[in-house]
C-alpha atoms as a PDB file:
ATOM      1  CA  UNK A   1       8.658 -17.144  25.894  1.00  0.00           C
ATOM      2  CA  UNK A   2       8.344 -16.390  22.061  1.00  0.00           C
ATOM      3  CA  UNK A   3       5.793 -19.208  20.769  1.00  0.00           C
ATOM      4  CA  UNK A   4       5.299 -19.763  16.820  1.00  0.00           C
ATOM      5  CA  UNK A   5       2.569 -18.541  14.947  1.00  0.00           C
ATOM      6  CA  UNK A   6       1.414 -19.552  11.078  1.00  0.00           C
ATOM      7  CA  UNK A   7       1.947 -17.140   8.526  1.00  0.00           C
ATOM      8  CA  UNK A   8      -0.616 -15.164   6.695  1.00  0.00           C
ATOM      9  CA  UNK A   9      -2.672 -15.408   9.805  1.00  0.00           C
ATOM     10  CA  UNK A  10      -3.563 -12.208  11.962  1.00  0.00           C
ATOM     11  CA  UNK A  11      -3.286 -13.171  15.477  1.00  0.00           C
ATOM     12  CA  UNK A  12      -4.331 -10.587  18.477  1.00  0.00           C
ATOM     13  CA  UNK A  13      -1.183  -8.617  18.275  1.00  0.00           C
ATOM     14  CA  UNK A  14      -0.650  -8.899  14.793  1.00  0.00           C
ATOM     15  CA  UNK A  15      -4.404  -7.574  14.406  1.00  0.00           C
ATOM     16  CA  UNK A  16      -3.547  -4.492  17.083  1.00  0.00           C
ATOM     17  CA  UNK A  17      -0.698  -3.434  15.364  1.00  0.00           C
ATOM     18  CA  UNK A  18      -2.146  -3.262  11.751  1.00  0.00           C
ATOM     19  CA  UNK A  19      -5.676  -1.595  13.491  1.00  0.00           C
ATOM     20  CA  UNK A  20      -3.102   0.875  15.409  1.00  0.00           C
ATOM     21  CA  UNK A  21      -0.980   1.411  11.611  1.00  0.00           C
ATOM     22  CA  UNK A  22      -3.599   2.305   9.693  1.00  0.00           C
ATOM     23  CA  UNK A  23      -5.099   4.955  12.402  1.00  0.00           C
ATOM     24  CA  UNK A  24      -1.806   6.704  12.351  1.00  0.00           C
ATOM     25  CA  UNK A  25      -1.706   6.766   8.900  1.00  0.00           C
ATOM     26  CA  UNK A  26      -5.038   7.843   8.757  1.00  0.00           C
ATOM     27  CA  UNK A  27      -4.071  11.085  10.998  1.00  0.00           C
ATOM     28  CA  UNK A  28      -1.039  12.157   9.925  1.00  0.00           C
ATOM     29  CA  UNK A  29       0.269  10.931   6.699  1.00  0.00           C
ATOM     30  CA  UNK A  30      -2.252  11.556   4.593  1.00  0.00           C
ATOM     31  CA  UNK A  31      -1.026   9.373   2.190  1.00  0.00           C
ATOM     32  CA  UNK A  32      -3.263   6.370   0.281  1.00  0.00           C
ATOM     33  CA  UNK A  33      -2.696   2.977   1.407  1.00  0.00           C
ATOM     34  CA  UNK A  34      -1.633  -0.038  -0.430  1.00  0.00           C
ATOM     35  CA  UNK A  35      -2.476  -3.223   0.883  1.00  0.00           C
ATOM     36  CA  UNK A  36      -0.755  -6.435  -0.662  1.00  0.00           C
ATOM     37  CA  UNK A  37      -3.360  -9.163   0.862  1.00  0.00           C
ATOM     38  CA  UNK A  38      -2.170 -12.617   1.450  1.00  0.00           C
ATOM     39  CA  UNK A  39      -4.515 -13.627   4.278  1.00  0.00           C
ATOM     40  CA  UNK A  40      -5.877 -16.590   5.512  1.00  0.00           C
ATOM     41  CA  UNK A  41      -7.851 -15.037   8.099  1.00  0.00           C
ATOM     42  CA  UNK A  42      -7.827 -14.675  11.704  1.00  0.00           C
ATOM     43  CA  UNK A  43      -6.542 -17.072  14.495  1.00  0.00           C
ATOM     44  CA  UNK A  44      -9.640 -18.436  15.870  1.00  0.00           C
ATOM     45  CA  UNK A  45      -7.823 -20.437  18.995  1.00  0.00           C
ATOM     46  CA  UNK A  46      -9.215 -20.159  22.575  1.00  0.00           C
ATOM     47  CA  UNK A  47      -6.315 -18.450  23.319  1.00  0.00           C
ATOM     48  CA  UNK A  48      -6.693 -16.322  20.883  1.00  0.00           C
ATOM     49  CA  UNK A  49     -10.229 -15.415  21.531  1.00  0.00           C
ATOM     50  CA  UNK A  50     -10.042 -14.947  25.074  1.00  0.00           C
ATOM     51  CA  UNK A  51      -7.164 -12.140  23.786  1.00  0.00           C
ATOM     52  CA  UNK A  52      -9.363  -9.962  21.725  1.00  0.00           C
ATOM     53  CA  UNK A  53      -8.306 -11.123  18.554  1.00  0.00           C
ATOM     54  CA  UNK A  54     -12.208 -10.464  17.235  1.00  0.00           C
ATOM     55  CA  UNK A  55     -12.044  -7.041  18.405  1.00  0.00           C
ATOM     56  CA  UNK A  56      -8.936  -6.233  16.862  1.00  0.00           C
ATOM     57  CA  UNK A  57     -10.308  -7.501  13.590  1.00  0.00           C
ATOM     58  CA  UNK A  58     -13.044  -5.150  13.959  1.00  0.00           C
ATOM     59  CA  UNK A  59     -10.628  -2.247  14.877  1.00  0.00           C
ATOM     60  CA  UNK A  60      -8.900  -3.266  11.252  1.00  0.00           C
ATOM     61  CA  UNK A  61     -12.416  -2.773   9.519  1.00  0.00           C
ATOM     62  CA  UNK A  62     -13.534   0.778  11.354  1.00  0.00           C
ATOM     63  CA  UNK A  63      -9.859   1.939  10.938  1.00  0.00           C
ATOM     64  CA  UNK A  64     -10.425   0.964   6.587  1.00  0.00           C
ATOM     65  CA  UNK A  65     -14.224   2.308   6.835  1.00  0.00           C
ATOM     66  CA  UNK A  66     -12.865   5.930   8.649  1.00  0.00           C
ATOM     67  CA  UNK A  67     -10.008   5.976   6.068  1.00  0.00           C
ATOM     68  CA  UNK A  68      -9.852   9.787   4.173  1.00  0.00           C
ATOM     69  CA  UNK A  69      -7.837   8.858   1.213  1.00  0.00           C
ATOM     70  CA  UNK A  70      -7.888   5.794  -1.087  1.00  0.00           C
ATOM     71  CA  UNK A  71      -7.192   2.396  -0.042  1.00  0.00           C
ATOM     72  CA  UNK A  72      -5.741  -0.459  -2.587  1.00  0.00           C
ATOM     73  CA  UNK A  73      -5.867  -3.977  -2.131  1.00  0.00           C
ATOM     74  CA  UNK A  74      -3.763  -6.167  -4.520  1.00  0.00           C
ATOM     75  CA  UNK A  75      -4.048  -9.557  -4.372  1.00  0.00           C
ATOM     76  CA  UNK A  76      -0.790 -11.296  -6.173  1.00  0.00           C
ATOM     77  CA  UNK A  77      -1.228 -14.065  -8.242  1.00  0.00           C
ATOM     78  CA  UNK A  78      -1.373 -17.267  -6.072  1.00  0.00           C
ATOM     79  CA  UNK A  79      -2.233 -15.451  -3.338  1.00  0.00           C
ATOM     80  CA  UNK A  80      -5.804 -15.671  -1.256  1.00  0.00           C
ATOM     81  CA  UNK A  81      -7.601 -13.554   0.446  1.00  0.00           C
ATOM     82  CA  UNK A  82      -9.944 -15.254   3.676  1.00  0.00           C
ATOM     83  CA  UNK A  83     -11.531 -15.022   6.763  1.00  0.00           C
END
């Protein structure tokens, strides 16, 4: 069953998969990352909690703190940045 989910919202496997992206990158690319942010945060349902979706978050944060090369964050016009 595929259920709906809000945009600019991480959710747990949104969250795993952009934790799991920039890891790789980290390892093998070596290339700088550019991040066009657009966020409203992070789903903070009871679902959502009970499937890691704060630990993913963190994963996000360590995987940016362990980064080796640059990382860019542009925020368009209109755009937000939450959460």
């Amino acid at each position: 069953v595929i259920e709906p989910q809000a945009g600019q919202v991480w959710f747990p496997d949104s969250a795993h998969k952009t934790a799991t992206a920039l890891r790789d990158f980290n390892r093998g690319e070596n290339l700088p990352v550019m991040i066009f942010a657009n966020w409203r945060g992070f789903s903070g349902g009871t679902r959502d909690m009970y499937q890691e979706v704060l630990k993913f978050g963190a994963q996000i944060v360590e995987a940016l703190v362990d980064y080796k090369h640059p990382v860019f964050v542009y925020i368009p016009p209109g755009g937000e940045l939450r959460g």
